[in-house]
Protein backbone atom coordinates (compact mmCIF):
# COMPACT_ATOMS: atom_id res chain seq x y z
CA UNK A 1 12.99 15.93 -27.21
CA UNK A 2 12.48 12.37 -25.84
CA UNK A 3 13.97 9.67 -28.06
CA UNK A 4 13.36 5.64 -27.40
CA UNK A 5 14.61 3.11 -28.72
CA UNK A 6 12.66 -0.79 -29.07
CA UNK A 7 14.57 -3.66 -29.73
CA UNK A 8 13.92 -7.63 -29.55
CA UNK A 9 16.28 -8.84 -26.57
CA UNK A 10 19.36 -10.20 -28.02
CA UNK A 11 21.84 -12.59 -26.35
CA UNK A 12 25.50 -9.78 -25.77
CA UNK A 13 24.67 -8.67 -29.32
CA UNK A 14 27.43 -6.57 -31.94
CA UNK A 15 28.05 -2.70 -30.89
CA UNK A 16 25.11 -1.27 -32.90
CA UNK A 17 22.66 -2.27 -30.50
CA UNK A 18 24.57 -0.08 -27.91
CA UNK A 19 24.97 2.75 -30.26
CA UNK A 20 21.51 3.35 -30.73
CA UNK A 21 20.76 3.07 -26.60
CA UNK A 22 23.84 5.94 -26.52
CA UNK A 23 21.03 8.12 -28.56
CA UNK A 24 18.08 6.93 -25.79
CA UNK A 25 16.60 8.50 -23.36
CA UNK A 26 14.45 5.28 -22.71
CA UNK A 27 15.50 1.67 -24.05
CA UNK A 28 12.20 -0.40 -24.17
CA UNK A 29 13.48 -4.30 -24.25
CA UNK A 30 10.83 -5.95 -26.75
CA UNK A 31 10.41 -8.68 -24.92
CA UNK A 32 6.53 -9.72 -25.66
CA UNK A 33 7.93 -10.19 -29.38
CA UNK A 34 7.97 -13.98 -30.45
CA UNK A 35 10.72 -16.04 -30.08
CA UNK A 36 12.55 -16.85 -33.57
CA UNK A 37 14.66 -19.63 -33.75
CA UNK A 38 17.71 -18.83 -35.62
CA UNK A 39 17.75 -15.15 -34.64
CA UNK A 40 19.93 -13.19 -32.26
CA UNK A 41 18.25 -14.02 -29.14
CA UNK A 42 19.81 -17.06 -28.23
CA UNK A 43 23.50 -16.67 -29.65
CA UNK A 44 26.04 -14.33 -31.10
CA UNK A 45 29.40 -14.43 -32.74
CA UNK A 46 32.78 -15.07 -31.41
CA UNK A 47 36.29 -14.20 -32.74
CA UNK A 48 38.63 -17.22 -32.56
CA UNK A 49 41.81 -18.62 -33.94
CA UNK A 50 39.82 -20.79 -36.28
CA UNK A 51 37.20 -17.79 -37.60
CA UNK A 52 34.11 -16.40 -35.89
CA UNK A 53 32.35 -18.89 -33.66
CA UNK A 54 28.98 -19.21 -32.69
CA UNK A 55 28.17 -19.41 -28.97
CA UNK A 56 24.50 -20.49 -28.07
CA UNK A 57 22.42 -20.57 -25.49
CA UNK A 58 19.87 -23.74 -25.71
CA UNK A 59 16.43 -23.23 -24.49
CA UNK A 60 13.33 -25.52 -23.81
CA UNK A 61 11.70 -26.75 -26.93
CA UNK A 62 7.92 -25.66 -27.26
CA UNK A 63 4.93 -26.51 -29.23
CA UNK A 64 4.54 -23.45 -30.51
CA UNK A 65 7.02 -19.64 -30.20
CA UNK A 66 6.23 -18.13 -27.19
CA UNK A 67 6.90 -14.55 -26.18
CA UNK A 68 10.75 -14.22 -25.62
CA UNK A 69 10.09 -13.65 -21.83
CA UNK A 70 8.54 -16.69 -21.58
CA UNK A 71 11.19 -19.31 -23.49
CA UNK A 72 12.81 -21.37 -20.82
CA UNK A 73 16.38 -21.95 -20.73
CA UNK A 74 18.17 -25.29 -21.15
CA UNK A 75 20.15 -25.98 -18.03
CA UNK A 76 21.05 -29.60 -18.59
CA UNK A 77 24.26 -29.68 -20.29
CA UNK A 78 26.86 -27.26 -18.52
CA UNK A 79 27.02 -24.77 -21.69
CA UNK A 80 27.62 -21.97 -19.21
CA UNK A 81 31.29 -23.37 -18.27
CA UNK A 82 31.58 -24.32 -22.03
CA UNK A 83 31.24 -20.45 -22.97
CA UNK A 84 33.76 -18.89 -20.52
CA UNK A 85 36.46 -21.14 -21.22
CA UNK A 86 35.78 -20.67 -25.29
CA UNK A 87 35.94 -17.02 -24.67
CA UNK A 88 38.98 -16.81 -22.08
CA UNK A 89 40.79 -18.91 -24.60
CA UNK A 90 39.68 -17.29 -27.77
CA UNK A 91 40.51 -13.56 -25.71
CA UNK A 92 43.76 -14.57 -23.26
CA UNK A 93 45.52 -12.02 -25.73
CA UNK A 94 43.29 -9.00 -25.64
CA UNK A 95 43.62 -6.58 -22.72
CA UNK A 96 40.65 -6.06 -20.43
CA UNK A 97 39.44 -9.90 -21.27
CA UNK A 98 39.17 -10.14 -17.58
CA UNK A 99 36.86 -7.44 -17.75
CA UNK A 100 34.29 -9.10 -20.35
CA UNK A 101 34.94 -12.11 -18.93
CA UNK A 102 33.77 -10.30 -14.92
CA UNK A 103 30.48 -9.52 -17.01
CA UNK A 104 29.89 -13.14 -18.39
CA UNK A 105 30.82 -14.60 -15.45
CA UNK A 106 28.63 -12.36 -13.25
CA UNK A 107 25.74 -12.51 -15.67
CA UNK A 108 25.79 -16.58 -15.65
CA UNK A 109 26.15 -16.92 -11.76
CA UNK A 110 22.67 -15.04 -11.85
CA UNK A 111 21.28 -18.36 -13.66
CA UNK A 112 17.83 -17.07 -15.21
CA UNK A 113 14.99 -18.07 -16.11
CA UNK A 114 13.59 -17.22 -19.33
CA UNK A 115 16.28 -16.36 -22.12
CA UNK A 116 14.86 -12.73 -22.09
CA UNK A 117 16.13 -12.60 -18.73
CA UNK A 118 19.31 -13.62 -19.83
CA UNK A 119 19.63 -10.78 -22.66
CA UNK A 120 18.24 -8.18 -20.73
CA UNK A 121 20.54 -8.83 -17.21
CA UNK A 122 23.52 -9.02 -20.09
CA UNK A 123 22.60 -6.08 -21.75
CA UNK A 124 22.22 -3.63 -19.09
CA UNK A 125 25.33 -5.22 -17.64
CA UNK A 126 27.44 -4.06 -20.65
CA UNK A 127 25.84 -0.91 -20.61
CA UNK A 128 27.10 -0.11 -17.01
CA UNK A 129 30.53 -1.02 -18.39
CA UNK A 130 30.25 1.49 -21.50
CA UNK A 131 28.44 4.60 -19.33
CA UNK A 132 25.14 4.25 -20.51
CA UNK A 133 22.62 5.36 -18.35
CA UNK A 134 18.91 5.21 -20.02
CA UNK A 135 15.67 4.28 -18.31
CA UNK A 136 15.08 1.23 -19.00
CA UNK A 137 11.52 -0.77 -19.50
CA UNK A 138 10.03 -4.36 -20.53
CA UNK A 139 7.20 -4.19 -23.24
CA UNK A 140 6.12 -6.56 -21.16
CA UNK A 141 4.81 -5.16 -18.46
CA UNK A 142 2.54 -2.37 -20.53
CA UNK A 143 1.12 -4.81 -23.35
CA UNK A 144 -0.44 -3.37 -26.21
CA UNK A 145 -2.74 -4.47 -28.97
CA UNK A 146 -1.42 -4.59 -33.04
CA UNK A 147 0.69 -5.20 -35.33
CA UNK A 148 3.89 -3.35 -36.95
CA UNK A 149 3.73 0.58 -36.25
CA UNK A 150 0.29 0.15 -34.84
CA UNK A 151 1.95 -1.49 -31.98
CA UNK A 152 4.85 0.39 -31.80
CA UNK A 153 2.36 4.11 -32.21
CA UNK A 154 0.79 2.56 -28.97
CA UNK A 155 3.82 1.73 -27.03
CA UNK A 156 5.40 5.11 -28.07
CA UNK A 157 2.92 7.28 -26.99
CA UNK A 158 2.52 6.56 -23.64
CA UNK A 159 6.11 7.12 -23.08
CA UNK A 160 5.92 10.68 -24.28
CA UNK A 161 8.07 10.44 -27.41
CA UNK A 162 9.30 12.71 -29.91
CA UNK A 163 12.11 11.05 -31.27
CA UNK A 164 12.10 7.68 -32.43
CA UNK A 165 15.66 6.13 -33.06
CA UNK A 166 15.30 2.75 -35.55
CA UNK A 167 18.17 0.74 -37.71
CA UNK A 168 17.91 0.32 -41.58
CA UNK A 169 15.80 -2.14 -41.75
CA UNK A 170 12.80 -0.11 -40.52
CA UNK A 171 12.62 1.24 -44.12
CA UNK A 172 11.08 -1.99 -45.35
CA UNK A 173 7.99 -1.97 -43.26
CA UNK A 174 8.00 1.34 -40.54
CA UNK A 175 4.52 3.41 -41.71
CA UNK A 176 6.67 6.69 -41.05
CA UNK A 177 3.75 9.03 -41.87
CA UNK A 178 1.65 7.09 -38.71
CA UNK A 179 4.18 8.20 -36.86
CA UNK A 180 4.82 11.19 -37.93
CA UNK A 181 0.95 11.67 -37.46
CA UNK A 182 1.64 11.03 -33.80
CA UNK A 183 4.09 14.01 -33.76
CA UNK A 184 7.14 11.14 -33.17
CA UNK A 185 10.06 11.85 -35.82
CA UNK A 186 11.71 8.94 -36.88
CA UNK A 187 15.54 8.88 -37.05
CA UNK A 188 17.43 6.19 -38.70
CA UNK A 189 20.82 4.51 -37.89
CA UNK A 190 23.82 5.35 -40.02
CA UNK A 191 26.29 2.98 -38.61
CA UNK A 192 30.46 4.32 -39.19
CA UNK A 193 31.77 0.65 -37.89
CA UNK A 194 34.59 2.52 -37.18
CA UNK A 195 37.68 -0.75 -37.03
CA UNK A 196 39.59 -0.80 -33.38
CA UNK A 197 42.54 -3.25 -32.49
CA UNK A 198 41.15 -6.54 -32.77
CA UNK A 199 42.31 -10.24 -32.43
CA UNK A 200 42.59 -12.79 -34.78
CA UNK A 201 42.63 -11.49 -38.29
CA UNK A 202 40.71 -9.15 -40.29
CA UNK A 203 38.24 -6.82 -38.67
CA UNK A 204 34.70 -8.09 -38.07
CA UNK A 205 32.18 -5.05 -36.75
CA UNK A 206 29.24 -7.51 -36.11
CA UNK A 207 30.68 -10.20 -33.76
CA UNK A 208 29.43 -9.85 -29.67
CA UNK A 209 29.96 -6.09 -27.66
CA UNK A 210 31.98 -8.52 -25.73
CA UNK A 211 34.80 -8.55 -27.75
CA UNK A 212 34.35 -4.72 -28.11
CA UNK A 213 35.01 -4.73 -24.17
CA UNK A 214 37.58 -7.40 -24.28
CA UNK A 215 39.85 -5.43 -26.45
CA UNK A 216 39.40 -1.49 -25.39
CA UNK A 217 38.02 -1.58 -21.44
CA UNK A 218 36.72 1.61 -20.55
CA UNK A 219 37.51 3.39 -24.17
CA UNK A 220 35.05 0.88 -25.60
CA UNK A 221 32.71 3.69 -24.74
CA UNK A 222 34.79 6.14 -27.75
CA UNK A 223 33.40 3.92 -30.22
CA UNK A 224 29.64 4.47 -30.02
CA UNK A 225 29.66 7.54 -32.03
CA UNK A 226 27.40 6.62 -34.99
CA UNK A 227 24.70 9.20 -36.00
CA UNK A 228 21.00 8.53 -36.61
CA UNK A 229 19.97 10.65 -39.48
CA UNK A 230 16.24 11.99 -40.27
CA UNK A 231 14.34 9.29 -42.40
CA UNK A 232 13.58 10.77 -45.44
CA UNK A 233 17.45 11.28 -45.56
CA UNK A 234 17.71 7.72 -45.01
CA UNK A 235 15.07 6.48 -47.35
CA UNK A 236 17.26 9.04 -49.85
CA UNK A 237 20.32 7.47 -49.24
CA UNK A 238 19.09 3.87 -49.55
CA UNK A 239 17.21 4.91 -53.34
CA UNK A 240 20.45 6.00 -54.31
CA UNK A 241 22.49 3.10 -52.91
């Protein structure tokens, strides 16, 4: 079985993201997909004193959306400096913050480009830290033609897959059968959220990996234990929910 895994680039997003690339045996970083204002790609939440914070990374406006590996970042105002002092104050409690804040730090001094840059250097950054150890490729560089599954039959293919690994929100649009046609199966994220020790309050399973990293270090890596079920069992459990 080869599984892969496609996701949008997302700026140090929550542990799901890194509990599906546990399952992969190649990450693809969607990075040809158009950039959305208001998404994930660009910011990410925070745990503070005060509630969860939003910490954003401002890009060059365009005309139009652009490919994510093409949206400039913003380098005018000193946001960079603004983010590691929000989250060395925000963590100065929790017990590997000076590892997050190594990754951060490390990830910034690299000063890219493009935004999808950014989230893919900070990705595979974190993933080091957790032990996970997938090949990993940019849509990018292998464009294909189509929409939906179309697309993602023809960037599949190529790659020799038999496993497709997908969160819940696949069951709105994904054309399983297509797939299926294409002899990929298509497994679907259950997510366990399993709570750990954190700071400031009740727990919050969709705020940044970061925080993940901040407060466990190396056993971070226990966490990412989530299953991904077959997808009629999925598209069961959601009738039913």
């Amino acid at each position: 079985m080869r599984t892969v895994v496609v996701l949008q680039p997302q700026f140090f997003p929550w542990r799901g993201v890194f509990e599906q690339i546990r399952l992969a045996d190649e990450y693809v970083h969607l990075d040809d997909a158009q950039f959305q204002k208001g998404g994930f790609t660009n910011r990410v939440q925070l745990k503070t004193a005060n509630g969860p914070l939003w910490v954003t990374v401002p890009v060059l406006r365009h005309g139009s959306l652009p490919p994510i590996a093409e949206v400039e970042i913003d380098y005018k105002s000193d946001w960079r400096a603004k983010h590691l002092r929000t989250f060395a104050m925000s963590y100065a409690r929790a017990p590997f913050v000076a590892t997050a804040h190594a990754i951060m730090d490390d990830v910034y001094a690299e000063k890219p480009r493009t935004i999808g840059e950014l989230d893919i250097l900070a990705l595979e950054r974190c993933c080091a830290a957790l032990g996970l150890r997938p090949t990993f490729t940019r849509a990018s560089d292998t464009p294909v033609e189509g929409a939906k599954t179309d697309r993602l039959v023809a960037l599949l293919v190529p790659r020799g897959t038999t496993c497709y690994v997908t969160g819940l929100g696949a069951l709105d649009y994904l054309d399983e059968p297509q797939l299926a046609a294409a002899g990929i199966e298509v497994r679907v994220m259950r997510y366990t959220r399993r709570p750990y020790a954190q700071l400031h309050g009740a727990f919050d399973p969709h705020v940044s990996i970061l925080d993940t990293l901040a407060n466990l270090g190396p056993a971070a890596a226990e966490l990412l234990e989530s299953p991904a079920v077959p997808w009629r069992e999925a598209t069961a459990e959601e009738v039913g929910a």
